[in-house]
N, C-alpha and C. Protein backbone atom coordinates (compact mmCIF):
# COMPACT_ATOMS: atom_id res chain seq x y z
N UNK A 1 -7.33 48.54 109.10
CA UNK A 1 -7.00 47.12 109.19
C UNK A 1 -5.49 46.99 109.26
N UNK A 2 -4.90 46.15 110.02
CA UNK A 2 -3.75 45.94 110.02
C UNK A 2 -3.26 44.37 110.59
N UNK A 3 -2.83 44.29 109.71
CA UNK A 3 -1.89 42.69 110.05
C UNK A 3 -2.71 41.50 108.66
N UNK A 4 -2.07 41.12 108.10
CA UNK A 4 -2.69 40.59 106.83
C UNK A 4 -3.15 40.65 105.61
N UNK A 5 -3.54 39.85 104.93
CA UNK A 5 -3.72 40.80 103.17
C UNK A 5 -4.64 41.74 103.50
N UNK A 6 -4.45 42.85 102.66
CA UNK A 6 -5.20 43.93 102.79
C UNK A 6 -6.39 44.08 101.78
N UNK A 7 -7.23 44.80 101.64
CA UNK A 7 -8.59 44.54 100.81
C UNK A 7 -7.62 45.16 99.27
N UNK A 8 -7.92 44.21 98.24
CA UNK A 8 -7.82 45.17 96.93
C UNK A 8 -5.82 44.59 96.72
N UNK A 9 -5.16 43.77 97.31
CA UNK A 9 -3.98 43.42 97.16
C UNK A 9 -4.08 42.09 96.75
N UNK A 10 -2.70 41.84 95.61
CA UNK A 10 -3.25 39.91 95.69
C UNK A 10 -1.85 39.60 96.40
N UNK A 11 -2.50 38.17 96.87
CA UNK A 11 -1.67 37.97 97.92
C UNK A 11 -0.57 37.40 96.83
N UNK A 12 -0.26 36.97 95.31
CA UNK A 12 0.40 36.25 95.19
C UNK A 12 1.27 37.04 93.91
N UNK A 13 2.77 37.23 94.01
CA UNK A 13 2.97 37.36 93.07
C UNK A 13 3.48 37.17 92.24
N UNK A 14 4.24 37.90 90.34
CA UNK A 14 4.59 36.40 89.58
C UNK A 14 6.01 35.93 90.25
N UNK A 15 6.29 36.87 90.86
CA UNK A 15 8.01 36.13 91.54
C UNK A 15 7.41 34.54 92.49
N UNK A 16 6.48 35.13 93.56
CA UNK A 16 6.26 34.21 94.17
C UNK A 16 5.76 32.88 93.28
N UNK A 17 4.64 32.89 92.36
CA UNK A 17 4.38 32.26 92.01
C UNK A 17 4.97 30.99 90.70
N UNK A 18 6.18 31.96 90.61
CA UNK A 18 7.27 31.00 89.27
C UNK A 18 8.10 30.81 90.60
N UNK A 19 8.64 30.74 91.81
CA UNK A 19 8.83 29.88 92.42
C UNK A 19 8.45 28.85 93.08
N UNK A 20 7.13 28.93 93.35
CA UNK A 20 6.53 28.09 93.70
C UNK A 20 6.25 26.78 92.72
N UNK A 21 6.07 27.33 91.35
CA UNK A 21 6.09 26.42 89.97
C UNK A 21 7.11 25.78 90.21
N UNK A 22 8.11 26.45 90.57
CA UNK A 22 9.71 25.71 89.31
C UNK A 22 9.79 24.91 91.00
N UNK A 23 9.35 25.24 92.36
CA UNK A 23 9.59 23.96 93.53
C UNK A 23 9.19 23.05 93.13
N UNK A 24 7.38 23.22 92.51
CA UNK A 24 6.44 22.26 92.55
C UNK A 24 6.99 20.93 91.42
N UNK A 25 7.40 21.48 90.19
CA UNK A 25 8.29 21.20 89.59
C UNK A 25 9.64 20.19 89.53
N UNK A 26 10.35 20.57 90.28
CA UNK A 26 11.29 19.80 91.51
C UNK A 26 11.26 18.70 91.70
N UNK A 27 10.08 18.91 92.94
CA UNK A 27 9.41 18.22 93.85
C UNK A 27 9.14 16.94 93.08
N UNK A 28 7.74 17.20 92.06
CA UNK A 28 7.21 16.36 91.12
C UNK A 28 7.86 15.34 90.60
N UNK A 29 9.32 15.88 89.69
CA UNK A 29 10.49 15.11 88.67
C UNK A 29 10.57 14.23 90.00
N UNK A 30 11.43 14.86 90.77
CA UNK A 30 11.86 13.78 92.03
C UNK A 30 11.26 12.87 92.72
N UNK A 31 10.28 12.92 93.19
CA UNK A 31 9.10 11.90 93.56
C UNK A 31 8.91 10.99 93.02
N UNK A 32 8.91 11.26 91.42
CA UNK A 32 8.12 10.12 90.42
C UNK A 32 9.53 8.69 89.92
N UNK A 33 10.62 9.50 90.44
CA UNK A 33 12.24 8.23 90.74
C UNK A 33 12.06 7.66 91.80
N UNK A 34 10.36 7.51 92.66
CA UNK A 34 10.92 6.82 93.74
C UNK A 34 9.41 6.24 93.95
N UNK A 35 9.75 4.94 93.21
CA UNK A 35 8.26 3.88 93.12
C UNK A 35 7.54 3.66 94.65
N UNK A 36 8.11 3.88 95.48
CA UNK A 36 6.86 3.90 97.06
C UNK A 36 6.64 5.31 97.09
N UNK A 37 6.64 6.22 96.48
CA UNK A 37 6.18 7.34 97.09
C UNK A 37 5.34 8.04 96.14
N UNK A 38 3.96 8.78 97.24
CA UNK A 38 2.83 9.42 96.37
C UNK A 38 3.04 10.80 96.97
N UNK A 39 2.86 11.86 96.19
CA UNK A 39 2.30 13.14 96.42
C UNK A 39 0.85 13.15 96.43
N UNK A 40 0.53 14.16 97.79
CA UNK A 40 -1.15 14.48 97.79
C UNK A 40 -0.93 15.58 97.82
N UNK A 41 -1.32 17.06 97.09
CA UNK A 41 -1.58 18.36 97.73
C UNK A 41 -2.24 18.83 98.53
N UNK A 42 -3.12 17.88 99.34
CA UNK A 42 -3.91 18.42 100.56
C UNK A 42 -4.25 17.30 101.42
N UNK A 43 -4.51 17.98 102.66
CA UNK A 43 -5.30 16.85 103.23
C UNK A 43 -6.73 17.60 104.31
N UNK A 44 -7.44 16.83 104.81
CA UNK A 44 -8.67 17.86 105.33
C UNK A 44 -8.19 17.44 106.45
N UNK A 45 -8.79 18.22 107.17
CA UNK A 45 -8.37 18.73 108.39
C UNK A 45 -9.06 18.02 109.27
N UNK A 46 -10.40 17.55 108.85
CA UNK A 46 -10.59 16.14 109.30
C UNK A 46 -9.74 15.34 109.70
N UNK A 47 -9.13 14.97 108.73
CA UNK A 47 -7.85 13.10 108.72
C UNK A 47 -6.95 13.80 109.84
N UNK A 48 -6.68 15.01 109.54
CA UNK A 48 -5.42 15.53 110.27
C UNK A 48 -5.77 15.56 111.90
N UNK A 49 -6.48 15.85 112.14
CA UNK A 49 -7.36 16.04 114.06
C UNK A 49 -7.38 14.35 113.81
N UNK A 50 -8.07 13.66 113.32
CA UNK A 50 -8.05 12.23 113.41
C UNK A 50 -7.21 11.55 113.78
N UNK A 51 -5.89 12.14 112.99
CA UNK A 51 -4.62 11.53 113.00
C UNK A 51 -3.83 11.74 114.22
N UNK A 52 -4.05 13.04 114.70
CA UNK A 52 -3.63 13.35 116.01
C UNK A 52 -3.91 12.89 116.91
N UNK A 53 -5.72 12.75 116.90
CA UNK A 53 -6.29 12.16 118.46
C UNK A 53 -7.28 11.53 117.51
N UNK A 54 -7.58 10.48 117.63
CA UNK A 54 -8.71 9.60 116.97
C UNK A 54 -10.19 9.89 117.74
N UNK A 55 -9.55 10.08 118.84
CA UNK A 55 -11.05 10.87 119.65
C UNK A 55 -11.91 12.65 119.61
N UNK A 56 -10.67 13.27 119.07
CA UNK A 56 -11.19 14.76 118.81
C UNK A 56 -12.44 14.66 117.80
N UNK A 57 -13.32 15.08 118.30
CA UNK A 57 -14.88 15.62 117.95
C UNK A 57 -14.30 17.18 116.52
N UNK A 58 -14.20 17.03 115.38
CA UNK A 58 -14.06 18.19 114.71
C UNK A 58 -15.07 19.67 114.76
N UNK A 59 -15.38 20.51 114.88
CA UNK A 59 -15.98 21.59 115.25
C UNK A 59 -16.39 22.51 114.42
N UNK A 60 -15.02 23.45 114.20
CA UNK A 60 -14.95 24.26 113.52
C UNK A 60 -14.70 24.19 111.92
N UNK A 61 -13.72 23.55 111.46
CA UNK A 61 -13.46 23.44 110.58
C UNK A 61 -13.85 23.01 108.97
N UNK A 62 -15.45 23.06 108.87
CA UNK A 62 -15.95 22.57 107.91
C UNK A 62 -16.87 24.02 106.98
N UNK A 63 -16.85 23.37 105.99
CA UNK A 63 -16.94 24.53 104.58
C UNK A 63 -18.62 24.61 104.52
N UNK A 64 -19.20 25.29 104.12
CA UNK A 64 -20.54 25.80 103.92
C UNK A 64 -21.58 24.57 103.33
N UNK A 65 -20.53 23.62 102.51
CA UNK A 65 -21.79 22.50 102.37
C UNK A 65 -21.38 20.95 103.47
N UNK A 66 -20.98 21.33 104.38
CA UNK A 66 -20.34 20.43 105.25
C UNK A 66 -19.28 19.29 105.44
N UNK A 67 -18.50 19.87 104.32
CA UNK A 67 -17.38 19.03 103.68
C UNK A 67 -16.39 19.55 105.15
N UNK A 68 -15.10 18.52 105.39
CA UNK A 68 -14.33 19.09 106.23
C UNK A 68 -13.70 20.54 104.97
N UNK A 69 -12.67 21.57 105.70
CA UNK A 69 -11.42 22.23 105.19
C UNK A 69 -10.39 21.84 105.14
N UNK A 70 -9.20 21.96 104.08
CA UNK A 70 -8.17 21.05 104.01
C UNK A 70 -7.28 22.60 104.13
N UNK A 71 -5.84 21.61 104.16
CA UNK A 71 -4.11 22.38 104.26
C UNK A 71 -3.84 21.87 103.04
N UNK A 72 -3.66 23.02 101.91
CA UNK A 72 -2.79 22.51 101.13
C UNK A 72 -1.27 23.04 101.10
N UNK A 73 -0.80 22.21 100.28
CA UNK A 73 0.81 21.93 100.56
C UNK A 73 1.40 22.31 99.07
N UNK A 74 2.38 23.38 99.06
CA UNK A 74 2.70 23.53 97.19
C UNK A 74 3.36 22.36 97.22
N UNK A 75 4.70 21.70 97.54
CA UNK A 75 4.85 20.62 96.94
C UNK A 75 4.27 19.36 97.21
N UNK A 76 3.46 19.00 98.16
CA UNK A 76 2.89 18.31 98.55
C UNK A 76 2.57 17.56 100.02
N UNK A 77 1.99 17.13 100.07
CA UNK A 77 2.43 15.85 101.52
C UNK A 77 2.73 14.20 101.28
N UNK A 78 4.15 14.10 101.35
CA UNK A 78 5.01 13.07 101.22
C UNK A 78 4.07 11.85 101.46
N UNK A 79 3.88 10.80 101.21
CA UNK A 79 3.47 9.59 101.43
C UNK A 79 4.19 8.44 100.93
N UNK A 80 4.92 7.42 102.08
CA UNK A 80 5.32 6.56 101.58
C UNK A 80 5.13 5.19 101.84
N UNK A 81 4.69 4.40 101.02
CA UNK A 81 3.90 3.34 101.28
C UNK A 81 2.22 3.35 102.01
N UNK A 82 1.93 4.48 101.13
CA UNK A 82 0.65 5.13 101.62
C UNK A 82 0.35 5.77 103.20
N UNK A 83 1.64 5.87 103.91
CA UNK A 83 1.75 6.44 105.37
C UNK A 83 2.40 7.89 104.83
N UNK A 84 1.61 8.95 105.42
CA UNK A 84 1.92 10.22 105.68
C UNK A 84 3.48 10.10 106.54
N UNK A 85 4.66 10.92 105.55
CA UNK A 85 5.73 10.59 105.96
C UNK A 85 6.90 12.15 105.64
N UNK A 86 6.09 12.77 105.13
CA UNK A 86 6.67 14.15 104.99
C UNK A 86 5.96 15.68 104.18
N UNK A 87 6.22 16.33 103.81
CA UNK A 87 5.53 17.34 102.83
C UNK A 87 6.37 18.37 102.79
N UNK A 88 6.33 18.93 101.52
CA UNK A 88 7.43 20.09 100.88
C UNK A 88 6.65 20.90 100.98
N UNK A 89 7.38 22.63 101.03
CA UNK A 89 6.58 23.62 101.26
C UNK A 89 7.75 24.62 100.43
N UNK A 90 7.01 25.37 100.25
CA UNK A 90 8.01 27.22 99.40
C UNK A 90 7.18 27.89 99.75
N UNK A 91 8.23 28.75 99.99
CA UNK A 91 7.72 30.47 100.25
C UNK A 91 8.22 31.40 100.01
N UNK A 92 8.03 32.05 99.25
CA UNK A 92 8.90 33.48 98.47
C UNK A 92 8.50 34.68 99.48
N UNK A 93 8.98 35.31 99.91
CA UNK A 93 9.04 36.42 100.78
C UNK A 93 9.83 37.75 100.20
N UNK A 94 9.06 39.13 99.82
CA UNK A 94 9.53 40.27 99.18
C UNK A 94 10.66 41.08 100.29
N UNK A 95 9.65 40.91 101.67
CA UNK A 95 10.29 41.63 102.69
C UNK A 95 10.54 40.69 104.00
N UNK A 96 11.70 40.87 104.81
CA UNK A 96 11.80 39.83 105.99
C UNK A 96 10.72 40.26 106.92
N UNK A 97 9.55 41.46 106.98
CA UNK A 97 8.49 41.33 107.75
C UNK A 97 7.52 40.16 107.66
N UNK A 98 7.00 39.44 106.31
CA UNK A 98 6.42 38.61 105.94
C UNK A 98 5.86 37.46 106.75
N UNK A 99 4.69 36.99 106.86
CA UNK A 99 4.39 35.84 107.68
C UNK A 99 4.55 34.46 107.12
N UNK A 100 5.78 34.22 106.76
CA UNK A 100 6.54 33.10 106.39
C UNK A 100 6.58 31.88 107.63
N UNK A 101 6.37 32.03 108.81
CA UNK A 101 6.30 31.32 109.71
C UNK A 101 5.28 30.08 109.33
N UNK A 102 4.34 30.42 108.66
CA UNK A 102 3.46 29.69 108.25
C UNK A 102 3.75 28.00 107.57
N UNK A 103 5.76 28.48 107.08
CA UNK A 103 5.40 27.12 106.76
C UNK A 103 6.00 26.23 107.77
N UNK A 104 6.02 26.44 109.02
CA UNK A 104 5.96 25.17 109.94
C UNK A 104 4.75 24.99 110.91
N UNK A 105 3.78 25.05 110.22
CA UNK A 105 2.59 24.67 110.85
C UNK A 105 2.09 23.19 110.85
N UNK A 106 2.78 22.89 109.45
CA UNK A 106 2.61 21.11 109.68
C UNK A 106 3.19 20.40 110.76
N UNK A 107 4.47 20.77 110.97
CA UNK A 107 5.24 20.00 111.73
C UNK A 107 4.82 20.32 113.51
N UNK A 108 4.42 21.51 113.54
CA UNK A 108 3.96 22.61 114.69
C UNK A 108 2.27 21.73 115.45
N UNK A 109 1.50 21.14 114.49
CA UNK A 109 0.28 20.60 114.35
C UNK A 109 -0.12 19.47 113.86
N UNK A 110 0.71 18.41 113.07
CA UNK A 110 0.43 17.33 112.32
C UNK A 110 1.53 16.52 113.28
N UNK A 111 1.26 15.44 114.13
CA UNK A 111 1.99 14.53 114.85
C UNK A 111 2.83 13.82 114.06
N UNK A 112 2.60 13.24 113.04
CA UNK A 112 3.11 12.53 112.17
C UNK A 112 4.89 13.39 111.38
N UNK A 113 4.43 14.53 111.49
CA UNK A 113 5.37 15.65 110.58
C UNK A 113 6.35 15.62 111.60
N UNK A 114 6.80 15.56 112.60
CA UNK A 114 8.09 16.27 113.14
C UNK A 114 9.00 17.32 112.13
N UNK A 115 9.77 17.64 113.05
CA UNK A 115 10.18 19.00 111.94
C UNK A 115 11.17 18.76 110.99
N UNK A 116 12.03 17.49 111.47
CA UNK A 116 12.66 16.73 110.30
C UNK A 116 12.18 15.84 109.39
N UNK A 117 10.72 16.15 109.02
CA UNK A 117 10.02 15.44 107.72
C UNK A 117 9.74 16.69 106.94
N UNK A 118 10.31 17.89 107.37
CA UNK A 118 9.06 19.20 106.66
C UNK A 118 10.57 18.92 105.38
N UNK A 119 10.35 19.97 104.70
CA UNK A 119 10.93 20.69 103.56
C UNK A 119 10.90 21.82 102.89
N UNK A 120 11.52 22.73 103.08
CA UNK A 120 11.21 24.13 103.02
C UNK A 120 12.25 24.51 102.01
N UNK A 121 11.73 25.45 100.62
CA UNK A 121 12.64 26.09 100.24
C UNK A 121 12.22 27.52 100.14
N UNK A 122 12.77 28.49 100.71
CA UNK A 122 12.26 30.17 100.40
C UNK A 122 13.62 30.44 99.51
N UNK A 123 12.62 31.36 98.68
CA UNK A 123 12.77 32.30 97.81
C UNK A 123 12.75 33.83 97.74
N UNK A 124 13.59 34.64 97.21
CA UNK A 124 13.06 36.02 97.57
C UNK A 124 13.71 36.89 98.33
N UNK A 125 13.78 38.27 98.31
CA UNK A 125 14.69 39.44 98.65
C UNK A 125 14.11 39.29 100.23
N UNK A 126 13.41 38.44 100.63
CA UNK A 126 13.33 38.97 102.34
C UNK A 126 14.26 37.78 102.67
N UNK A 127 14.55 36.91 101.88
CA UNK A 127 15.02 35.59 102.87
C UNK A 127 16.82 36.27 102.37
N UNK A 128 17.02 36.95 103.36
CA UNK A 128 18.94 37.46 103.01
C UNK A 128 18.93 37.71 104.69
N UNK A 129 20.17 37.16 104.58
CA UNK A 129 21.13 37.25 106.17
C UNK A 129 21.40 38.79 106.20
N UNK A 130 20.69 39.47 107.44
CA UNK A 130 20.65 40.78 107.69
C UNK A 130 20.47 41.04 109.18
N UNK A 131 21.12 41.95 109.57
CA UNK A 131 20.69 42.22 111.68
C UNK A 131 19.32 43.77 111.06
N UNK A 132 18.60 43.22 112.47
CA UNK A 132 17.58 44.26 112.32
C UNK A 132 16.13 43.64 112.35
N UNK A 133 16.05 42.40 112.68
CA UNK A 133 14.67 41.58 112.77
C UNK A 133 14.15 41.41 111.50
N UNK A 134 12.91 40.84 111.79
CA UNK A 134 11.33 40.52 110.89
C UNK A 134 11.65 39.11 110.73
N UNK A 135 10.96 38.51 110.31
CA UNK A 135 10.08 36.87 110.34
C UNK A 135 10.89 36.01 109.81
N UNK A 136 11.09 36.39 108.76
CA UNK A 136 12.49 35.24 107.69
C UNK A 136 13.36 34.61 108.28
N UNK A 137 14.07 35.18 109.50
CA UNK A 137 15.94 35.32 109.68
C UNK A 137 15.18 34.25 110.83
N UNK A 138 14.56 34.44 111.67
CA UNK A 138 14.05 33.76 112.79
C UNK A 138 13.11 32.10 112.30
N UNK A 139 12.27 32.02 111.37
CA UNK A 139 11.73 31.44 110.55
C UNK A 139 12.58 30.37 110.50
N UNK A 140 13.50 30.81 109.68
CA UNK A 140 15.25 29.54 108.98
C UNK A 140 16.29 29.08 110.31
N UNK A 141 16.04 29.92 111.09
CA UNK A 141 16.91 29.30 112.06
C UNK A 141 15.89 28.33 113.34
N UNK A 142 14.92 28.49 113.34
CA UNK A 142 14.46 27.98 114.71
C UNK A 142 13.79 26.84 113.49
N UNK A 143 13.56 26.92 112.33
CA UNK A 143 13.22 25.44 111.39
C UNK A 143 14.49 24.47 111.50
N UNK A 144 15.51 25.26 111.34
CA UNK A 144 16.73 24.58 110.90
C UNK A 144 17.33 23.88 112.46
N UNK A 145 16.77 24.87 113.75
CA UNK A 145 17.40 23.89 114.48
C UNK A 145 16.55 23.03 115.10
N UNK A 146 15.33 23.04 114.32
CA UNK A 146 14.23 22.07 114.87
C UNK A 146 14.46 20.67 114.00
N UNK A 147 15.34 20.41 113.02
CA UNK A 147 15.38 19.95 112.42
C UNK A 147 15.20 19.69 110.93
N UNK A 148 14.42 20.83 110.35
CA UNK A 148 14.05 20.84 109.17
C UNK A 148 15.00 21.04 107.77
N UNK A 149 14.76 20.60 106.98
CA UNK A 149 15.73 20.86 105.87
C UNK A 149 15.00 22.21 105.38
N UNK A 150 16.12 23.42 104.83
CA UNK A 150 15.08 24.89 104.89
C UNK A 150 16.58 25.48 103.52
N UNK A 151 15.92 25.33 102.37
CA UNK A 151 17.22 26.20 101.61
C UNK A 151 16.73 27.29 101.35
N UNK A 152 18.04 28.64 101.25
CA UNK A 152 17.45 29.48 100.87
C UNK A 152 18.08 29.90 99.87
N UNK A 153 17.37 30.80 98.98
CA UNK A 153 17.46 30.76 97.21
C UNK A 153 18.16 29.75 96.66
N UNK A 154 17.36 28.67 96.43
CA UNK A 154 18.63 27.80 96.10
C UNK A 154 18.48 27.80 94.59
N UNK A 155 19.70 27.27 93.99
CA UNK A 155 19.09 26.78 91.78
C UNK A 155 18.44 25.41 92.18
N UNK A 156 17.91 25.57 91.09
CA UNK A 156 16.80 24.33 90.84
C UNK A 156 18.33 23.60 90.89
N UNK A 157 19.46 23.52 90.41
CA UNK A 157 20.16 22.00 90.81
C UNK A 157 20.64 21.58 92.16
N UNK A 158 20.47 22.62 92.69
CA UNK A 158 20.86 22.33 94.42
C UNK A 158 19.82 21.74 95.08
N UNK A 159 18.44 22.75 94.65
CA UNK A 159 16.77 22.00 95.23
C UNK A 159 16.64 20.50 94.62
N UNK A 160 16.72 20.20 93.53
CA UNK A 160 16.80 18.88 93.22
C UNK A 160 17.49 18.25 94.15
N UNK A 161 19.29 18.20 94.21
CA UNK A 161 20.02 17.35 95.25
C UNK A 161 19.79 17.33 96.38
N UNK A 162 19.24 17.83 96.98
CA UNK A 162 18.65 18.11 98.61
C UNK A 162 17.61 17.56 98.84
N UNK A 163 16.36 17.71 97.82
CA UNK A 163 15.29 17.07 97.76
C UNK A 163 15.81 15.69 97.43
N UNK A 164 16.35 15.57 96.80
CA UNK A 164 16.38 14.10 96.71
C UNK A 164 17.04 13.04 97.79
N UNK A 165 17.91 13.63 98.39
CA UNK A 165 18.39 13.36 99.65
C UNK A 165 17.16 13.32 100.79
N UNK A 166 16.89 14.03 100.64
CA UNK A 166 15.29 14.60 101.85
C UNK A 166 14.48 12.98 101.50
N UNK A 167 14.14 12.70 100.29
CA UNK A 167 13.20 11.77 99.96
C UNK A 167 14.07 10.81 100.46
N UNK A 168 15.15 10.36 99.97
CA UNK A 168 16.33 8.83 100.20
C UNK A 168 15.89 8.43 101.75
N UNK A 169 16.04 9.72 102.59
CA UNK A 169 16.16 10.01 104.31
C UNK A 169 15.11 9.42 104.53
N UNK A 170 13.60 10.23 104.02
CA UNK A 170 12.46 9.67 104.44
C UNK A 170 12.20 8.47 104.09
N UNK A 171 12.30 7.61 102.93
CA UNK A 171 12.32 6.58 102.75
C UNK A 171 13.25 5.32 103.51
N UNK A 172 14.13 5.76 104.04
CA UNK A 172 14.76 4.75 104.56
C UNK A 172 14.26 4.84 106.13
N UNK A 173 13.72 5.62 106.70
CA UNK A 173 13.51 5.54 108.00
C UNK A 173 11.72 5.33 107.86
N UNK A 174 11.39 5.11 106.75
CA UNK A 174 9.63 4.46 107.01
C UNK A 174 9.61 3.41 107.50
C-alpha cells in the first residue's frame, strides 16, 4: 500500500492534536466577542452540493443509514448572521511530504468559501522554509496567493490577532 494512512498507524498525533486544541481554542475565545457570529463544526455534504447547485441530484455521499456525510472543520465554519461566511482550519505537519493540501478544499469546492474566507494555521517541523519540495512550502504559497490568511507556527498571541482581524474582515464585508 502506498500513499495514505497506513494499516496499524494513527493518523493523529499528541503534537498534532494540542495544536489543533490550543487553534480550536483561539478560534472559540474569539468568535464568542462577536455577537453575529456562530461556529458550526460541520456541515453535510448535502447543504454543501445544494449550496453550490440547488439542482445537483446527491449520489454518492451518504452513510450506511442514509444520512448525508459531512466536512468537518477543527475550528469551524464561520457563520455570520446565519450565512456561511468563512471557516478556520489547522494542520500540524511532521514532514513537508504530508497531505496538508487538504486544507483548501473548502475554498477549492464550497462556492460560498473563496480563498479569502478560509483560515489556516499550520503547525509543525514540516511547515519550515526549505528548497527541496514536498506539500507544505507549495500548500502556503499558492493559499497565500489565492488569498487566504495561512500562519505558520504562530503563538497563540499572534493566532488570536490575526484571527481576530480575519473575523472584523469577514464581518464587515457580509
Amino acid at each position: 500500500m502506498t500513499g495514505g494512512i497506513q494499516p496499524g498507524v494513527v493518523a493523529t498525533s499528541i503534537q498534532s492534536a494540542t495544536a489543533e486544541k490550543n487553534h480550536n481554542l483561539i478560534v472559540e475565545q474569539v468568535a464568542k466577542t462577536f455577537p453575529r457570529v456562530e461556529l458550526r463544526k460541520s456541515m453535510t455534504i448535502v447543504d454543501i452540493c445544494k449550496m453550490n447547485n440547488p439542482d445537483y441530484e446527491v449520489e454518492y455521499s451518504f452513510c450506511k443509514n442514509g444520512t448525508s456525510q459531512k466536512w468537518l472543520s477543527d475550528g469551524g465554519f464561520i457563520y455570520i448572521d446565519g450565512v456561511l461566511s468563512g471557516v478556520a482550519e489547522c494542520k500540524y505537519q511532521k514532514a513537508v511530504e504530508n497531505a496538508c493540501e487538504r486544507a483548501g478544499k473548502y475554498s477549492a469546492w464550497i462556492k460560498a468559501l473563496p480563498a479569502e474566507r478560509t483560515f489556516i494555521t499550520c503547525h509543525g517541523p514540516g511547515f519550515v522554509k526549505r528548497l527541496g519540495g514536498g506539500s507544505t512550502g507549495p500548500m502556503i504559497d499558492v493559499a497565500r496567493s489565492a488569498g487566504a490568511t495561512v500562519l505558520v507556527n504562530p503563538t497563540p498571541e499572534k493566532q488570536e490577532e490575526e484571527f481576530r482581524i480575519f473575523l472584523k474582515n469577514l464581518i464587515e464585508s457580509a
